[in-house]
C-alpha atoms as a PDB file:
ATOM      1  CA  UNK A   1       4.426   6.806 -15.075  1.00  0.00           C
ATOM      2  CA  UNK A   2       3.734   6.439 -11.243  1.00  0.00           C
ATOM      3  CA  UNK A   3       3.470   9.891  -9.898  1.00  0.00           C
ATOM      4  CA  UNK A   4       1.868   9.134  -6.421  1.00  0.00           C
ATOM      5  CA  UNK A   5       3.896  10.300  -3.450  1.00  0.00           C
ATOM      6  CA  UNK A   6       3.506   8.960   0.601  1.00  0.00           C
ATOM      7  CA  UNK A   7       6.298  10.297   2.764  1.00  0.00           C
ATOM      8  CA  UNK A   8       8.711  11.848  -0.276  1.00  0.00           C
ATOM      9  CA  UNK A   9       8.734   8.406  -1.700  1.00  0.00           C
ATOM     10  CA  UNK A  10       7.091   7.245  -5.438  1.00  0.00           C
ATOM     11  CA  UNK A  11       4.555   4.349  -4.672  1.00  0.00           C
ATOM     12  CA  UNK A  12       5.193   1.880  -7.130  1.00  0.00           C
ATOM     13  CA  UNK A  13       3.029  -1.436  -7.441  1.00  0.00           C
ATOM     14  CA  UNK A  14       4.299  -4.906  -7.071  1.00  0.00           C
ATOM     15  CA  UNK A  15       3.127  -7.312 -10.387  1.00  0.00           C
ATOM     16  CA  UNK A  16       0.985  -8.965  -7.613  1.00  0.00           C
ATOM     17  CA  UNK A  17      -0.509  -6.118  -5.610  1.00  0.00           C
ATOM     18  CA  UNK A  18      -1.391  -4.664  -9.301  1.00  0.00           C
ATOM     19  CA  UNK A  19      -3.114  -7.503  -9.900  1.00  0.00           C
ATOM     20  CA  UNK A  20      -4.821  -7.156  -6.193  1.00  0.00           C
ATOM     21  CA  UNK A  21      -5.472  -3.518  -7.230  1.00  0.00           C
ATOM     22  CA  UNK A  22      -7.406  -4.517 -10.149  1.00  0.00           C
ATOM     23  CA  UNK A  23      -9.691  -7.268  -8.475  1.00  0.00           C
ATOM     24  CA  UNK A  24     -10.936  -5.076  -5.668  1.00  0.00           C
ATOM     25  CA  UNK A  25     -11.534  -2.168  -7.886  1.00  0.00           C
ATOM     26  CA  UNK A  26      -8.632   0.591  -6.698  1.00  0.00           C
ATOM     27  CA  UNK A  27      -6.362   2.996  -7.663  1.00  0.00           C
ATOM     28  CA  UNK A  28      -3.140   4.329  -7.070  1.00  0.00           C
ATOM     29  CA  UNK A  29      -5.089   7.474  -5.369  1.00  0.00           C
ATOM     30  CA  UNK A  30      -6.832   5.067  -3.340  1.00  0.00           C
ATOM     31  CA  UNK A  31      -3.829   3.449  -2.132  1.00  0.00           C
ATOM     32  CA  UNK A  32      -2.514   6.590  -0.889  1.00  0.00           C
ATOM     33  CA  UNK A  33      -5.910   7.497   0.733  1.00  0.00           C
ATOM     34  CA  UNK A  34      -5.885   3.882   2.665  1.00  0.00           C
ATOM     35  CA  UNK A  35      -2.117   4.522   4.031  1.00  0.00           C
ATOM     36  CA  UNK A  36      -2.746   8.239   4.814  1.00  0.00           C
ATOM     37  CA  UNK A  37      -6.026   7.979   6.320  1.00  0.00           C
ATOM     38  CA  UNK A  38      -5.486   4.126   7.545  1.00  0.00           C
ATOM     39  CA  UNK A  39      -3.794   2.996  11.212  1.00  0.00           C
ATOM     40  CA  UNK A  40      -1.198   0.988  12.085  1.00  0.00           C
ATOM     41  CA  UNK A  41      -1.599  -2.694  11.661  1.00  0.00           C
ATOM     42  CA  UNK A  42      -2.033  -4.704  15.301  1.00  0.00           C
ATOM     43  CA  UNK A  43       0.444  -7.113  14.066  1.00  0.00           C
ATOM     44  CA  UNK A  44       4.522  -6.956  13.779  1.00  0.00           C
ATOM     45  CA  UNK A  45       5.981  -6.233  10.516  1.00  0.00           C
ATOM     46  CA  UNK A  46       9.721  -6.463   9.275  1.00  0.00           C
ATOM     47  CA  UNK A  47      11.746  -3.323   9.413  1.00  0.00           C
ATOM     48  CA  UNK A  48      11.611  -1.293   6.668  1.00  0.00           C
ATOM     49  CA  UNK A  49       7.667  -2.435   6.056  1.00  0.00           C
ATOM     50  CA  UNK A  50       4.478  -0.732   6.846  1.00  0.00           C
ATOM     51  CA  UNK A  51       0.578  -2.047   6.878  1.00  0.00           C
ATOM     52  CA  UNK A  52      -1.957   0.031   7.553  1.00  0.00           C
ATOM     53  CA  UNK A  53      -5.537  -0.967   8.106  1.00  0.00           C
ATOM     54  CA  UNK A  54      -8.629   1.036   7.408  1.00  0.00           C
ATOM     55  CA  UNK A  55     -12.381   0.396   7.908  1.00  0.00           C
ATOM     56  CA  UNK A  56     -14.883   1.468   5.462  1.00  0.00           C
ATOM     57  CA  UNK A  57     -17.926   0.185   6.589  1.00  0.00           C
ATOM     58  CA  UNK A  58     -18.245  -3.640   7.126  1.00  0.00           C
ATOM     59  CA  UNK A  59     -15.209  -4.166   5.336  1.00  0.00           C
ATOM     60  CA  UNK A  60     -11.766  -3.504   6.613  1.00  0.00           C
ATOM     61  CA  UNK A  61      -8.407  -2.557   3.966  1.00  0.00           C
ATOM     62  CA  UNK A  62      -4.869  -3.586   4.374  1.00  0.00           C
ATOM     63  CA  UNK A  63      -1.879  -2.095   2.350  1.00  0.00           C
ATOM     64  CA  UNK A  64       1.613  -3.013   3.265  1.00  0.00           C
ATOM     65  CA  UNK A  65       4.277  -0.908   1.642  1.00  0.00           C
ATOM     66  CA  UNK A  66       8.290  -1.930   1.857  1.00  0.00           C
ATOM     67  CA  UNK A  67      10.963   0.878   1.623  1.00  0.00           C
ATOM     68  CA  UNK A  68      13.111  -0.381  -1.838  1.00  0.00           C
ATOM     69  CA  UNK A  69      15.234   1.514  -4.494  1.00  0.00           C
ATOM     70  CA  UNK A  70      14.671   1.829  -8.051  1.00  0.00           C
ATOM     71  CA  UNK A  71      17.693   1.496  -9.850  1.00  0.00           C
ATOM     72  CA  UNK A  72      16.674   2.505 -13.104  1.00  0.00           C
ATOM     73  CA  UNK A  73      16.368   6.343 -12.196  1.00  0.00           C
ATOM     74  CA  UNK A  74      18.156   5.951  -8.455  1.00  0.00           C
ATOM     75  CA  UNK A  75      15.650   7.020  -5.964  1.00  0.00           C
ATOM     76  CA  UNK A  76      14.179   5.273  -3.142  1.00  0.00           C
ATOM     77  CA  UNK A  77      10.509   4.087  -3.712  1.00  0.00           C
ATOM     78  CA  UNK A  78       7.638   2.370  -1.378  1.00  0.00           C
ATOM     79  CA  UNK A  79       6.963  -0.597  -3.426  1.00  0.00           C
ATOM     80  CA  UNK A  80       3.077  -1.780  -2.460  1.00  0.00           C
ATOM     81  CA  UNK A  81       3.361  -5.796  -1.856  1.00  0.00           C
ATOM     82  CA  UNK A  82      -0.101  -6.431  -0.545  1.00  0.00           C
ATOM     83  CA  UNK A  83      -3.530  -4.702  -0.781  1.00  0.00           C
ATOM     84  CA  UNK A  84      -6.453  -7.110   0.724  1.00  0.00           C
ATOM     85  CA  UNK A  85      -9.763  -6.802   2.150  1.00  0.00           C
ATOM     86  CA  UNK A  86     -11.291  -8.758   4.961  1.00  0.00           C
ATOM     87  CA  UNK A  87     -14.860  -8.655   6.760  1.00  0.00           C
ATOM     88  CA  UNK A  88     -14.931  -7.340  10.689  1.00  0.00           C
ATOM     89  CA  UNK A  89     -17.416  -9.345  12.946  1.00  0.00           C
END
């Protein structure tokens, strides 16, 4: 079903960042664009989790992706918790 790949890994959507994914209008490709094209977030993150920011004009994207395991067909995954969108000054 998901066949999108970042690092080896499948990206797999959260129920939430689905949801997130729908309202602002973006796609698994476009997730994959954000976290291969974005930088580093600023801010500290967990181990294991990664955010990555990217401008696109006015607007500026966040995706933060947590290492996990799917144990329906046993491989690790990036599951994608959060996908938001916030104005720069």
């Amino acid at each position: 079903m998901f066949s999108i790949h970042y690092r080896g890994r499948r990206l797999v959507p959260s129920r939430s960042a689905m949801r997130e994914m729908v309202r602002l209008g973006l796609t698994l490709e476009d997730c994959l664009q954000l976290l291969e094209e974005g930088v580093p977030a600023p801010r500290e993150r967990s181990k294991g989790c990664i955010e990555m920011w990217r401008a696109k004009g006015k607007k500026t994207f966040n995706i933060v992706i947590v290492e996990s395991v799917n144990f329906a067909s046993n491989e690790a995954v990036y599951v994608i918790t959060h996908i938001g969108r916030f104005t720069r000054r």
